[in-house]
Structure formats: C-alpha cells, structure tokens
C-alpha atoms as a PDB file:
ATOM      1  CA  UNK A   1      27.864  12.573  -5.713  1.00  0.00           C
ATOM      2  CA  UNK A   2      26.254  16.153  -5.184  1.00  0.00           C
ATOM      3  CA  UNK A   3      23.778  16.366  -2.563  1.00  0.00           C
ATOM      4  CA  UNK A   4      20.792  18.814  -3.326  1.00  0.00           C
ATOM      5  CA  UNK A   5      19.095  20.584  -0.535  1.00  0.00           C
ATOM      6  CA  UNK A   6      16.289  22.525  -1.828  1.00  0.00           C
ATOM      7  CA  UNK A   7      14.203  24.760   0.939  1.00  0.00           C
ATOM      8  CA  UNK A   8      10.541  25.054  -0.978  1.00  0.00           C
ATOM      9  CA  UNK A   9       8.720  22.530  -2.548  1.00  0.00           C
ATOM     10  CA  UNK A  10       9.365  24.634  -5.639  1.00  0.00           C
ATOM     11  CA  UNK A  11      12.652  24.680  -5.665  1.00  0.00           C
ATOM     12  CA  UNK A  12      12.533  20.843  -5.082  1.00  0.00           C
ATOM     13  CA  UNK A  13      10.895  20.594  -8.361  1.00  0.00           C
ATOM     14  CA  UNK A  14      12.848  22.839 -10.037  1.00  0.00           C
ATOM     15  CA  UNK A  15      15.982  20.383  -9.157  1.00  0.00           C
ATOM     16  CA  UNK A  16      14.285  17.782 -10.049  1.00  0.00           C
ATOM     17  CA  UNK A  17      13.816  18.899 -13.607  1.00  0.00           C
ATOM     18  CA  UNK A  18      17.610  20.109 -13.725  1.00  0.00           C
ATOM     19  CA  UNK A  19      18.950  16.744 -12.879  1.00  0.00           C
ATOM     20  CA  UNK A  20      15.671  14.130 -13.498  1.00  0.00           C
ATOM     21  CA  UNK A  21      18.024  11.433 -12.668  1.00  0.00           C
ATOM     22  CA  UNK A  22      18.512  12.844  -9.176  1.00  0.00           C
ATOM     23  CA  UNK A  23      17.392  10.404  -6.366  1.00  0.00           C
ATOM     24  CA  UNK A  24      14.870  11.776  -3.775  1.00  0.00           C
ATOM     25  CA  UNK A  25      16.187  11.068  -0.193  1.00  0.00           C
ATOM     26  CA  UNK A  26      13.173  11.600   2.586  1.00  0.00           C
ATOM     27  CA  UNK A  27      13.402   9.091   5.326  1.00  0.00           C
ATOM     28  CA  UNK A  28      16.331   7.504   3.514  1.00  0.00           C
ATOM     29  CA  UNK A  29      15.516   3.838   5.013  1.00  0.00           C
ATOM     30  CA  UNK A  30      15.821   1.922   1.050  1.00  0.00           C
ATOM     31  CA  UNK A  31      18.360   4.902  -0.516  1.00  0.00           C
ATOM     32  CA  UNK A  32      21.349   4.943   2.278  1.00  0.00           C
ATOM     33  CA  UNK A  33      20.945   1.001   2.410  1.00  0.00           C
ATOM     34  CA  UNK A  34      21.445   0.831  -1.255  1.00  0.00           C
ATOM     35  CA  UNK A  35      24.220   2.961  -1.287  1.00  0.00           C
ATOM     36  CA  UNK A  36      25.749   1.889   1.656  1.00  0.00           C
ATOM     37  CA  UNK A  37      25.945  -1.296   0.021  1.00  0.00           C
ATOM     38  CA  UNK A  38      26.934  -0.033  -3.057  1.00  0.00           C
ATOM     39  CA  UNK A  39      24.488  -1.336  -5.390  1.00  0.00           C
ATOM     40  CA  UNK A  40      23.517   2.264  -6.047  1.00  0.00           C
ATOM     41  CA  UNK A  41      25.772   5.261  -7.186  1.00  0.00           C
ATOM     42  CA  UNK A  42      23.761   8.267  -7.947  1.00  0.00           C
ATOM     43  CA  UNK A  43      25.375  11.666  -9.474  1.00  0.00           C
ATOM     44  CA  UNK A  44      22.588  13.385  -7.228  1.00  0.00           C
ATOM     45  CA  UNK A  45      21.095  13.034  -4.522  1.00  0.00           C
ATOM     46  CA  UNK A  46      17.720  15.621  -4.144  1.00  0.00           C
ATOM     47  CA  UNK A  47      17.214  15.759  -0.359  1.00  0.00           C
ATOM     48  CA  UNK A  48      13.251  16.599   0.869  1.00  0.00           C
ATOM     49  CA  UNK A  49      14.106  16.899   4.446  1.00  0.00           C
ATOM     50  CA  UNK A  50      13.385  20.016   4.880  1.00  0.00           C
ATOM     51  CA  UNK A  51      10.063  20.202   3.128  1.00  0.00           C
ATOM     52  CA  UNK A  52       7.244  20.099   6.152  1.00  0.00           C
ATOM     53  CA  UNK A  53       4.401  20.010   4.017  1.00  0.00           C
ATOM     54  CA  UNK A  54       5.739  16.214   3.023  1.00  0.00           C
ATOM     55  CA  UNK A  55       4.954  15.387   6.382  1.00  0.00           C
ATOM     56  CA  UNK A  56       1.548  16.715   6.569  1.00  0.00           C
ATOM     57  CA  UNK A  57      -2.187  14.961   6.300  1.00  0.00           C
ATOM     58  CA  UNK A  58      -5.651  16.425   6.098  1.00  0.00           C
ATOM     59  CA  UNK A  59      -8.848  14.527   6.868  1.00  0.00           C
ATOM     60  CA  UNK A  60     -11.463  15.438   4.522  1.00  0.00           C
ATOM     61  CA  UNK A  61     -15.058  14.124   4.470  1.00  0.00           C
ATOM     62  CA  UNK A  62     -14.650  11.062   2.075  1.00  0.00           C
ATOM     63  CA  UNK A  63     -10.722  10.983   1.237  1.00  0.00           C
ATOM     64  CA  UNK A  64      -7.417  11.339   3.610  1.00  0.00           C
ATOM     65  CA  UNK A  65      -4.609  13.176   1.612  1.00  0.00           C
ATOM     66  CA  UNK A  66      -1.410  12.128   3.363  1.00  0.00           C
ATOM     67  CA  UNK A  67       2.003  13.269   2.788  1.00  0.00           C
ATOM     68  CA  UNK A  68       4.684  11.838   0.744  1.00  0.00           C
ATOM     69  CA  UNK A  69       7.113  11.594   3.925  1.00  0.00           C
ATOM     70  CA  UNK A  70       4.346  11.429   6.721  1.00  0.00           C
ATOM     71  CA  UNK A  71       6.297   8.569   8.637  1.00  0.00           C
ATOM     72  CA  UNK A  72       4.295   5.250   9.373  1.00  0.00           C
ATOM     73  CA  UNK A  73       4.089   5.975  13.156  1.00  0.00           C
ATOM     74  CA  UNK A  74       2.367   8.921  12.716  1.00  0.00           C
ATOM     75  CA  UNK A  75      -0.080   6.995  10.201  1.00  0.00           C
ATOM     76  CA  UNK A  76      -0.412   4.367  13.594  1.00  0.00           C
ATOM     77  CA  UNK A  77      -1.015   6.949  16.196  1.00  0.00           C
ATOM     78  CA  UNK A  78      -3.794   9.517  13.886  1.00  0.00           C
ATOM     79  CA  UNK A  79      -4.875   7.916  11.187  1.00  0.00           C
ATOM     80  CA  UNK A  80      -6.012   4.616  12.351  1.00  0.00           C
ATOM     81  CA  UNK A  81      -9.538   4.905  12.239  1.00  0.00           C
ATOM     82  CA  UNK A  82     -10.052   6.245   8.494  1.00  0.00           C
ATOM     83  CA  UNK A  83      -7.586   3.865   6.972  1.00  0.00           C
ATOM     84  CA  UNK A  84      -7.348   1.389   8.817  1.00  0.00           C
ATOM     85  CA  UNK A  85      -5.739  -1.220   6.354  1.00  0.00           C
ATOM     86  CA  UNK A  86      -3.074   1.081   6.051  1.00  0.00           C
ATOM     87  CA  UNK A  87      -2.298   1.760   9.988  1.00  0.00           C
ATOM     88  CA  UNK A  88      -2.148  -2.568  10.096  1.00  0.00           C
ATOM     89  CA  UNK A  89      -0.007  -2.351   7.250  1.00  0.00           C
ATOM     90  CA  UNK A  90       2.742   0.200   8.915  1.00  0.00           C
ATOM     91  CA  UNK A  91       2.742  -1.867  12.180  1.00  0.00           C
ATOM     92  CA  UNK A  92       4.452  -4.387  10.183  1.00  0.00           C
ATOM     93  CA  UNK A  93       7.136  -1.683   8.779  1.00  0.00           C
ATOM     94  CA  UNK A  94      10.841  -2.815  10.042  1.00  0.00           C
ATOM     95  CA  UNK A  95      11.331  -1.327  13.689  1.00  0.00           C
ATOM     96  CA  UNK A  96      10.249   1.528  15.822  1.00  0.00           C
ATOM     97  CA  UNK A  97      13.358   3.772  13.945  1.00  0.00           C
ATOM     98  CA  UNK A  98      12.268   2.693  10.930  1.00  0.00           C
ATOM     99  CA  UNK A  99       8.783   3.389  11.459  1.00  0.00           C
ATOM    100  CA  UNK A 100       9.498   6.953  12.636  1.00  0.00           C
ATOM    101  CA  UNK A 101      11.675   7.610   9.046  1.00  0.00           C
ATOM    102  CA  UNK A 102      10.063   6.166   6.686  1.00  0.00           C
ATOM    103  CA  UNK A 103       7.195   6.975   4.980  1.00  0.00           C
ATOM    104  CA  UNK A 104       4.865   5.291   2.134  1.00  0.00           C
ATOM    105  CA  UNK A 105       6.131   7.740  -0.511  1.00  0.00           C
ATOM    106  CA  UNK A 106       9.087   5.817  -0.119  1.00  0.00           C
ATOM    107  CA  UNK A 107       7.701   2.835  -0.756  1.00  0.00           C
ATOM    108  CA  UNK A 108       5.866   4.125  -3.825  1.00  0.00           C
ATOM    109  CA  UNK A 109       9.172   5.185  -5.053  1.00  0.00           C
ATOM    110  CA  UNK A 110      11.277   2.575  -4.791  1.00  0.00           C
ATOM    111  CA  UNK A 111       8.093   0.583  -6.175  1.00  0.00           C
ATOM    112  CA  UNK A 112       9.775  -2.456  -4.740  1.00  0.00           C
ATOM    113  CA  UNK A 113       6.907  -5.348  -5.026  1.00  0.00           C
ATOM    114  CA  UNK A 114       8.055  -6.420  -1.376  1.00  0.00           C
ATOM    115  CA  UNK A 115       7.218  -3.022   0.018  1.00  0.00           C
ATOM    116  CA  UNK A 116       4.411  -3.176   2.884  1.00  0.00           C
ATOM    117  CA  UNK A 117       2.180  -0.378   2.322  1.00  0.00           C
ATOM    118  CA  UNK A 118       1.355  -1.388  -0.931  1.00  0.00           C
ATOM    119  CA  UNK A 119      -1.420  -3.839  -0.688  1.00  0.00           C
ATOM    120  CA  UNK A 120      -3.048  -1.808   1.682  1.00  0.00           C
ATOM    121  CA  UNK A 121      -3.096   1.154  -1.614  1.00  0.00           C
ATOM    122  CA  UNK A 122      -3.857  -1.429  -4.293  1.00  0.00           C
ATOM    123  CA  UNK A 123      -7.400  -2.613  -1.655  1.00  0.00           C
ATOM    124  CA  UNK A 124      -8.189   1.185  -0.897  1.00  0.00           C
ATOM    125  CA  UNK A 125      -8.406   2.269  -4.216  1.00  0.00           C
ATOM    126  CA  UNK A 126      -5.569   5.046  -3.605  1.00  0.00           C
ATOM    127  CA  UNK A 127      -4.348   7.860  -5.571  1.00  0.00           C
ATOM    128  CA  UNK A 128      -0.515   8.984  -6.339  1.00  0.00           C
ATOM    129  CA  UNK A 129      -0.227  13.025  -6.849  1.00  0.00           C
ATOM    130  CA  UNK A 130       2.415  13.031  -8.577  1.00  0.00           C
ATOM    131  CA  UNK A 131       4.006  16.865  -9.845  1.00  0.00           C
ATOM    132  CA  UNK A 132       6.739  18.782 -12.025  1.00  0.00           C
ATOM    133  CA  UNK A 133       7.232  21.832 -13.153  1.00  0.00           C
ATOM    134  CA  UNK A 134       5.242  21.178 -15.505  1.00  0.00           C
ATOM    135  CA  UNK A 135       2.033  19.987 -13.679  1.00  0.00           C
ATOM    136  CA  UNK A 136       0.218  18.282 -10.874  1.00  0.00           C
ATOM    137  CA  UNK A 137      -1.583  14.781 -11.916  1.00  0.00           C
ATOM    138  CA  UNK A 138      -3.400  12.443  -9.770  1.00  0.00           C
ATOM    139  CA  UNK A 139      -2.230   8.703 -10.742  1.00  0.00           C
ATOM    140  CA  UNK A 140      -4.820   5.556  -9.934  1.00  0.00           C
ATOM    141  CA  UNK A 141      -2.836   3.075  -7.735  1.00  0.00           C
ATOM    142  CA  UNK A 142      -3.247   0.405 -10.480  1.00  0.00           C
ATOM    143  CA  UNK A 143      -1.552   2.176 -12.925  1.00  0.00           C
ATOM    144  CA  UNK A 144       1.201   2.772 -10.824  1.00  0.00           C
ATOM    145  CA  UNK A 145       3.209   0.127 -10.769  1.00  0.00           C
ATOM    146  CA  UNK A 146       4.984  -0.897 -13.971  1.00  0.00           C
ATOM    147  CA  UNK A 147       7.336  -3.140 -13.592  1.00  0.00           C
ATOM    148  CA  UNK A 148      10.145  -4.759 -11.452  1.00  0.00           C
ATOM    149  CA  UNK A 149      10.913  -1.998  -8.785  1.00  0.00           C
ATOM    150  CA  UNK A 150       9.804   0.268 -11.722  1.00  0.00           C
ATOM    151  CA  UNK A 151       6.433   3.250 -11.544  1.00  0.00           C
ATOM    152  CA  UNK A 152       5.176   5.852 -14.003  1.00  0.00           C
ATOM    153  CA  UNK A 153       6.530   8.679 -12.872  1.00  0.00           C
ATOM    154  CA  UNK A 154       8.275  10.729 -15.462  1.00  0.00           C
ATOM    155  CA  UNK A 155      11.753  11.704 -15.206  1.00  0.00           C
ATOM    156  CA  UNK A 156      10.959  15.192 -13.614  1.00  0.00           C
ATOM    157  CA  UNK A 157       8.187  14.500 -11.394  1.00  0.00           C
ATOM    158  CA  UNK A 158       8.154  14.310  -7.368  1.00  0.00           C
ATOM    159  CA  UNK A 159       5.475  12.154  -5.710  1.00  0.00           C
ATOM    160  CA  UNK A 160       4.104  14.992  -3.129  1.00  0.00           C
ATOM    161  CA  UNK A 161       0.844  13.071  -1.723  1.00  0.00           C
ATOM    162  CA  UNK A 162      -1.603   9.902  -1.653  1.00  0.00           C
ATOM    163  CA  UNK A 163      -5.094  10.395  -2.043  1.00  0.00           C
ATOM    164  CA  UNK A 164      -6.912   7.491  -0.030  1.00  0.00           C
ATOM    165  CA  UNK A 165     -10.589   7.368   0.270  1.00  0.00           C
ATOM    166  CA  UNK A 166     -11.628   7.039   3.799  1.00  0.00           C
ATOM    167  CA  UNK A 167     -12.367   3.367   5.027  1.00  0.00           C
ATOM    168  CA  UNK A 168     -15.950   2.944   4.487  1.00  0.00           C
ATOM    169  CA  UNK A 169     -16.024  -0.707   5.979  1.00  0.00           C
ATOM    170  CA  UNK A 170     -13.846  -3.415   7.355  1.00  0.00           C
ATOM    171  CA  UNK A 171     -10.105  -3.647   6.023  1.00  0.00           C
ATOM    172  CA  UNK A 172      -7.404  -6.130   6.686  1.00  0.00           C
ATOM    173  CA  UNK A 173      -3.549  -6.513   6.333  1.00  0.00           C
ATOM    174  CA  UNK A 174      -1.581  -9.192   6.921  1.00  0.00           C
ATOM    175  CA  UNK A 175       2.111 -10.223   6.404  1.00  0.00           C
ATOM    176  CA  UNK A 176       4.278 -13.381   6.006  1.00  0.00           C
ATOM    177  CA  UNK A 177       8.305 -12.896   7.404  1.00  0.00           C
ATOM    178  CA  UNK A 178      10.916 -15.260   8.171  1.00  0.00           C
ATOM    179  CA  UNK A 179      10.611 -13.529  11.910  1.00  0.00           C
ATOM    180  CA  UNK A 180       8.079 -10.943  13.223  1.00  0.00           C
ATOM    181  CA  UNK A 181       9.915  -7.680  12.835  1.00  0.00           C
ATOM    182  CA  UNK A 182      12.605  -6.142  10.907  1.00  0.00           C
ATOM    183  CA  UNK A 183      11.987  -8.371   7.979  1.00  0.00           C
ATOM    184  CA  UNK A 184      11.256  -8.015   3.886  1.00  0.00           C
ATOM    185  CA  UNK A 185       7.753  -9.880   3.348  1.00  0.00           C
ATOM    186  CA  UNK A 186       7.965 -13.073   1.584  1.00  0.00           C
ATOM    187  CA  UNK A 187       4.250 -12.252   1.025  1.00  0.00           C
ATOM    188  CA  UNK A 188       1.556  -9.997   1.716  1.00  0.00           C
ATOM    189  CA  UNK A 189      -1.888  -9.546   1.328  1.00  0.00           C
ATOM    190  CA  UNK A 190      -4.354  -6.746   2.542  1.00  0.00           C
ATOM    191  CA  UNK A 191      -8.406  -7.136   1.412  1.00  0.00           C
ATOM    192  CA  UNK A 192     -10.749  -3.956   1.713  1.00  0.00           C
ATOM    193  CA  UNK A 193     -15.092  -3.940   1.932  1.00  0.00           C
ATOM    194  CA  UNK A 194     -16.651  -0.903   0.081  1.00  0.00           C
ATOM    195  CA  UNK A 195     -20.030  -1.062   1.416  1.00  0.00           C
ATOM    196  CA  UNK A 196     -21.061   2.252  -0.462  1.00  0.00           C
ATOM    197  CA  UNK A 197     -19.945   0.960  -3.798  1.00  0.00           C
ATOM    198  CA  UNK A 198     -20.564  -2.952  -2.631  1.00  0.00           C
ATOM    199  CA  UNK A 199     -17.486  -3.801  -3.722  1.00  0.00           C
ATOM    200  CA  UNK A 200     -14.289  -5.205  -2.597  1.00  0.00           C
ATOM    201  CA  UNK A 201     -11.025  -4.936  -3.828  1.00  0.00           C
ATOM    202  CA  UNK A 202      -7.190  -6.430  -2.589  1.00  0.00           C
ATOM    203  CA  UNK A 203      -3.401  -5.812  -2.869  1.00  0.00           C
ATOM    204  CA  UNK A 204      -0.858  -8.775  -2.843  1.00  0.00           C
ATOM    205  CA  UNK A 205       2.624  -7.971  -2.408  1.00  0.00           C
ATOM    206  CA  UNK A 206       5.854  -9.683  -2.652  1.00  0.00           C
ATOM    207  CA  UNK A 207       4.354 -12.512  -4.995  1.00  0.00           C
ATOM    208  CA  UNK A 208       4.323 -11.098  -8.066  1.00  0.00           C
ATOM    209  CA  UNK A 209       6.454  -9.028 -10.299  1.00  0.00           C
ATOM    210  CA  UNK A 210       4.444  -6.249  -9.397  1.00  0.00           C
ATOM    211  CA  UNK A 211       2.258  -5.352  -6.450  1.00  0.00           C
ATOM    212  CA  UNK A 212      -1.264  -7.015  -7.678  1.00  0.00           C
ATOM    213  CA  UNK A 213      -4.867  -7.275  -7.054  1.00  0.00           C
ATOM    214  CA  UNK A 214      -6.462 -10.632  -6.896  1.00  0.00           C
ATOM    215  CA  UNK A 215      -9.229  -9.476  -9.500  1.00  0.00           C
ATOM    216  CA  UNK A 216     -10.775 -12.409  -9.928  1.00  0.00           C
ATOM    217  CA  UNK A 217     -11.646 -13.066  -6.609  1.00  0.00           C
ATOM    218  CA  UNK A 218     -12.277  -9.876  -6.319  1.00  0.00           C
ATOM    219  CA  UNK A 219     -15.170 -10.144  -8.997  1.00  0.00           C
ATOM    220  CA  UNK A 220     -16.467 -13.425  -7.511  1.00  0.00           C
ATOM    221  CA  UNK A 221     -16.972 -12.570  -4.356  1.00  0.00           C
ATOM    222  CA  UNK A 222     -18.360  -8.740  -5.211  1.00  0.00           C
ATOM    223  CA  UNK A 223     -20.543 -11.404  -6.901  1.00  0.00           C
ATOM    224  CA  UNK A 224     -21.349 -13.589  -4.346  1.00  0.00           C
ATOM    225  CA  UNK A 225     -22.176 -10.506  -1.804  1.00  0.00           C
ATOM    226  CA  UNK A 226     -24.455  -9.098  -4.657  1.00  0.00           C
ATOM    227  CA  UNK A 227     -26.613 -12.222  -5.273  1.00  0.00           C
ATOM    228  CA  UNK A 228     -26.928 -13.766  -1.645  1.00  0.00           C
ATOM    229  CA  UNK A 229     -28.342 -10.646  -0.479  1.00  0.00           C
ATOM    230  CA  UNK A 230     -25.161 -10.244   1.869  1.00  0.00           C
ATOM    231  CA  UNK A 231     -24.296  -6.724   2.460  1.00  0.00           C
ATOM    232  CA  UNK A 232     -28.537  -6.820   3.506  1.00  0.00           C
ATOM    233  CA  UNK A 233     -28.741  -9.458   5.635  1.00  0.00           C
ATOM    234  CA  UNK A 234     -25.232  -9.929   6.768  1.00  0.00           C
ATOM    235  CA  UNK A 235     -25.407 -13.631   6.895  1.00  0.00           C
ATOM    236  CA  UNK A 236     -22.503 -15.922   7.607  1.00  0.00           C
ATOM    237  CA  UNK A 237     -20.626 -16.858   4.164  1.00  0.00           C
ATOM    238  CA  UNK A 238     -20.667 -20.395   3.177  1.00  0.00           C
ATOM    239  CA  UNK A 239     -17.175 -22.160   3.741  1.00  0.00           C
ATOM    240  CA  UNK A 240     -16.849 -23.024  -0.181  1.00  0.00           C
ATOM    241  CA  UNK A 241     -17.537 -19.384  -0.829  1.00  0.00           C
ATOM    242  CA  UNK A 242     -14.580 -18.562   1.412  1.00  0.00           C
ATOM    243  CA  UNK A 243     -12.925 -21.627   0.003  1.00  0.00           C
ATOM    244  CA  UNK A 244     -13.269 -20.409  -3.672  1.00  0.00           C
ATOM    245  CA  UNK A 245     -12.092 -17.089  -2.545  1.00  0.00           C
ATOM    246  CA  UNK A 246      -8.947 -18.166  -1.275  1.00  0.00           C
ATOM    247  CA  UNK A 247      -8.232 -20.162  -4.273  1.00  0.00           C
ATOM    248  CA  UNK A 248      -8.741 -17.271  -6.921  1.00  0.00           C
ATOM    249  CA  UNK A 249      -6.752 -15.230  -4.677  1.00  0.00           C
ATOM    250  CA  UNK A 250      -3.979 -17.813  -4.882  1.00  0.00           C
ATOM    251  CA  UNK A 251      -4.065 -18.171  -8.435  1.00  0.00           C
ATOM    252  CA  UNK A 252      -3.412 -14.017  -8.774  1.00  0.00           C
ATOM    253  CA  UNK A 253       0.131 -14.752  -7.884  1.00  0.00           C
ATOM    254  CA  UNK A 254       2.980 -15.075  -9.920  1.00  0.00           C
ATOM    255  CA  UNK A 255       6.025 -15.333  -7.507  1.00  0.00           C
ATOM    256  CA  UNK A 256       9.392 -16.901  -7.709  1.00  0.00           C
ATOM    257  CA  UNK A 257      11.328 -19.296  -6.181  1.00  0.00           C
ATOM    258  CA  UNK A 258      13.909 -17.028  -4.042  1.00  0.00           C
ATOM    259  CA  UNK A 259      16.212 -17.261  -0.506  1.00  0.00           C
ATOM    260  CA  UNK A 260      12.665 -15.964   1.102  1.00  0.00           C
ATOM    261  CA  UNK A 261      10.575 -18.533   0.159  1.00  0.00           C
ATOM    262  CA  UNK A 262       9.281 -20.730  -2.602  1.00  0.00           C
ATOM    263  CA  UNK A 263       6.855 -19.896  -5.182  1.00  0.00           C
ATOM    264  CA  UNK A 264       4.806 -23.011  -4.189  1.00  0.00           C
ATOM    265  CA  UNK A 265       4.870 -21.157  -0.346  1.00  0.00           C
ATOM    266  CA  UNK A 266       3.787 -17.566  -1.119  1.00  0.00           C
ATOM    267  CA  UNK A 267       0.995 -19.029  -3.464  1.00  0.00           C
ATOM    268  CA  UNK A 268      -0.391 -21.250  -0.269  1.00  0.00           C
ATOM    269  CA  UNK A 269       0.423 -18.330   2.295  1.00  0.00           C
ATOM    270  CA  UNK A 270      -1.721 -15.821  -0.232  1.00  0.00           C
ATOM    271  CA  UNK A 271      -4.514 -18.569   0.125  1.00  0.00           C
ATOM    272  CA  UNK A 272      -4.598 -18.968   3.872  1.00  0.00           C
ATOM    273  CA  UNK A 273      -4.203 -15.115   4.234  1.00  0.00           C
ATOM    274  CA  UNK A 274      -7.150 -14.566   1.916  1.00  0.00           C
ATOM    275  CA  UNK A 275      -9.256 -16.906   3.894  1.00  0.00           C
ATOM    276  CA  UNK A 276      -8.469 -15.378   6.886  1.00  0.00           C
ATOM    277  CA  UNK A 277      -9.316 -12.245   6.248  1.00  0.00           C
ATOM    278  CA  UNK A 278     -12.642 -12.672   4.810  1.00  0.00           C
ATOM    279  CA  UNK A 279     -13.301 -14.024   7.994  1.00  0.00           C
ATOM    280  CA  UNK A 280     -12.226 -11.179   9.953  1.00  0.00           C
ATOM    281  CA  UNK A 281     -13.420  -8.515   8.415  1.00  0.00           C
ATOM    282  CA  UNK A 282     -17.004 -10.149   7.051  1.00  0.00           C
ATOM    283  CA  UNK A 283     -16.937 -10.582  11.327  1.00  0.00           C
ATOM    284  CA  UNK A 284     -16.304  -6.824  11.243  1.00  0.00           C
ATOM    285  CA  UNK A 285     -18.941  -5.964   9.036  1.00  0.00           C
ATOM    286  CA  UNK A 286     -21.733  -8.103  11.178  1.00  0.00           C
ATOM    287  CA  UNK A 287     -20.944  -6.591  14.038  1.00  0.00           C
ATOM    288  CA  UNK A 288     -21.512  -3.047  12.828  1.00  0.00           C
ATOM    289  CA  UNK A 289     -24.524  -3.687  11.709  1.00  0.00           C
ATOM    290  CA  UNK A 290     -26.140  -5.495  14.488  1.00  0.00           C
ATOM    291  CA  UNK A 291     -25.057  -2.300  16.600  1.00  0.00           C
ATOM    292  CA  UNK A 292     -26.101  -0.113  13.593  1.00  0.00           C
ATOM    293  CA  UNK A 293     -29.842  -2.176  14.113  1.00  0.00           C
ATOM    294  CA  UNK A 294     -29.157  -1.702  17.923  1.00  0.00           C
ATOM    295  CA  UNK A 295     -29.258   2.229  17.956  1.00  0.00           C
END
C-alpha cells in the first residue's frame, strides 16, 4: 500500500487523477476501521491531512459552504444556529474523538446509508462540490447517492465542500441506536421547514438502500400547510394531519431485516420519529412568529 501525501489542494487532485482508485484518508474514522479489519486493501492511500482549507467554513448571506474535513465538533460549537439540523445531527456522531476527526465529507464518501449527517443534507437541500483536474461541479444532494455505499463521483474527483443553504425555519434530527452513543443508526430521520419557499423537505437514513427523502409526505404536507392557510396563521395541525404524515413517511422506507433491527422496526421508528418532529419544529415555527408579532 503507498501512502500519498500531497501538500496543495492541487497536487491532491493531481494524485487523484494518477491513481483514481486511490482512497482519500481525512479524519480516517470509516477507512482505518475498514482496513484494520481487513475488509479493505487499497494500492493507495491519498492522505488530505494536510490540506487546511478542508477544514474551513464561510457564512454567506443565504448558504454556509463548509469544508470537506471540517470535523462535527466544530459544526456543534459555530455553526449551530444556520444549520441547525445538521449541528443535531453531529451530536449523535460516535464519541467526543470521533467527533473531533471526522467530518461529513466522510460520510458523503463512504456514502454508507447508515451515515448520520445525511438526512440532515437530503432535508436542507445541500450541495456536493465535487472537483478534478478537470473541473469544479456542484452536485444536488439527491443525486448523490447511487447506490449501496455507492455516489457519483467520478473516478478522479475529490469532494472539497458542501453547499448548505442557511436554515430559514425550524429543523429537526433524530436517531434510533441500540445505546445512546458510539453506535451505527438502525434508523434516522431529520425533517426541515422552508418558510421562504413554503416547503418542506426530509432525509431518512439507515432504512433504505440509499439515504431517502420521504417525498410523499413531503408533498402532502407542503400541501396541507398551503391550503389551511398554515405558514399565515400558524395554527395547531390536526392530529390526522400529523397522523397521515407519519404514515407516508413510513411507507418511504425500504429497509431490511439485519443484526440492528428489523425491517418491520425501522419502518415504525421512521413513523414515530416523523410524528415527533412535526411536532417540534411546527412548535418552533409558532413560537417565532408570535415573538415576530411581539416586536
């Protein structure tokens, strides 16, 4: 195994197009456990260690572009108040050591449908900027993922940032485990209000193939919001619209039976999770706007 240290970001790409099978190796927290364990062998290993623009974020006025190796504590600590959904999401990351090493272009990487930052991306709306040698492109979250631990990055191309538009209402994460830290999700799900657009949208992890929106729940309740006048009069939902929620959001999954959980499980958790939420953040959203009415 050769290990490549490039010094520039350039040179990193450069590498990268030399050897395209060459595994990046940031905060190293799913790459050394795979290959400590053997189930992964690669001839190369490209190191970004040493690349401090990885680990740097800038606040603009709508969107937050954030670093492929800015580590989840730092994400905690600064960046809790534009994306929020995110910051819950990286609370639930492993351990403190983890959390310092590990960032969510990692996660994006390894593309692992159990990974926790995920949902929070799919319900954001984020962007993957993604480059080569030959080019920068910006890919849409959704058309990220394409398959089993699988994304659509070419061969040669490094992921160098996320592009996340700044929380513009409520968001929510939340995670099943067998325990409440240092454990792989059996199921996740993380729901995001867009008052601007008057949309919502949500990520579901860990019970599908792929990370997944629930996108007909999704459309029913964007719906729902629309025709009852909600985002207006921020009334309280009606239990079988929360109800109805929950069930489409259910009904997105597509897990597996597995030494995690069973499918029947993560398809009731998803439920329960959705139902929640709506209830905490439509509760968030109330609250703003009686202070918003206050001022």
């Amino acid at each position: 195994m050769d290990f490549l240290r490039p010094a520039s970001w350039e040179e990193a790409l450069a590498a990268k197009a030399a050897h395209p099978a060459a595994v990046p190796l940031a905060g190293g927290t799913d790459v050394m456990v795979e290959i400590n364990f053997d189930h992964r062998r690669p001839e190369h290993l490209l190191d970004l260690g040493r690349l401090g623009e990885l680990r740097d974020w800038t606040v603009g006025e709508r969107t937050v572009r954030l670093g492929a190796c800015v580590p989840y504590a730092h994400i905690m600590e600064h960046l809790r108040g534009p994306l929020p959904g995110l910051a819950l999401a990286a609370h639930t990351v492993a351990s403190p050591q983890i959390r310092n090493r590990g960032g969510v272009g990692g996660n994006l990487g390894t593309a692992s449908p159990a990974g926790d930052a995920h949902p929070a991306l799919l319900a954001a709306g984020a962007r993957v900027e993604a480059e080569s040698v030959r080019g920068s492109r910006l890919i849409p979250i959704d058309a990220f993922y394409t398959g089993v631990k699988r994304n659509a990055l070419a061969p040669d191309e490094l992921i160098r940032a996320v592009h996340i538009e700044k929380a513009g209402g409520p968001q929510q994460f939340s995670k099943v485990g067998t325990r409440n830290a240092m454990v792989i999700a059996v199921c996740a799900f993380a729901l995001a209000l867009h008052p601007r657009s008057r949309t919502v949208r949500t990520g579901i992890g860990s019970a599908a193939p792929t990370p997944v929106r629930a996108r007909d729940a999704e459309a029913f309740l964007t719906a729902a919001l629309d025709e009852g006048g909600f985002w207006e009069n921020g009334a309280t939902l009606a239990p079988s619209l929360v109800k109805e929620f929950a069930t489409l959001a259910s009904a997105a999954c597509a897990p597996i039976d597995d030494v995690r959980g069973t499918a029947a499980y993560r398809r009731h958790a998803v439920g329960v999770m959705a139902r929640r939420q709506l209830g905490w953040v439509w509760d968030q959203y109330r609250g703003a706007r009686r202070l918003e009415g206050a001022a």
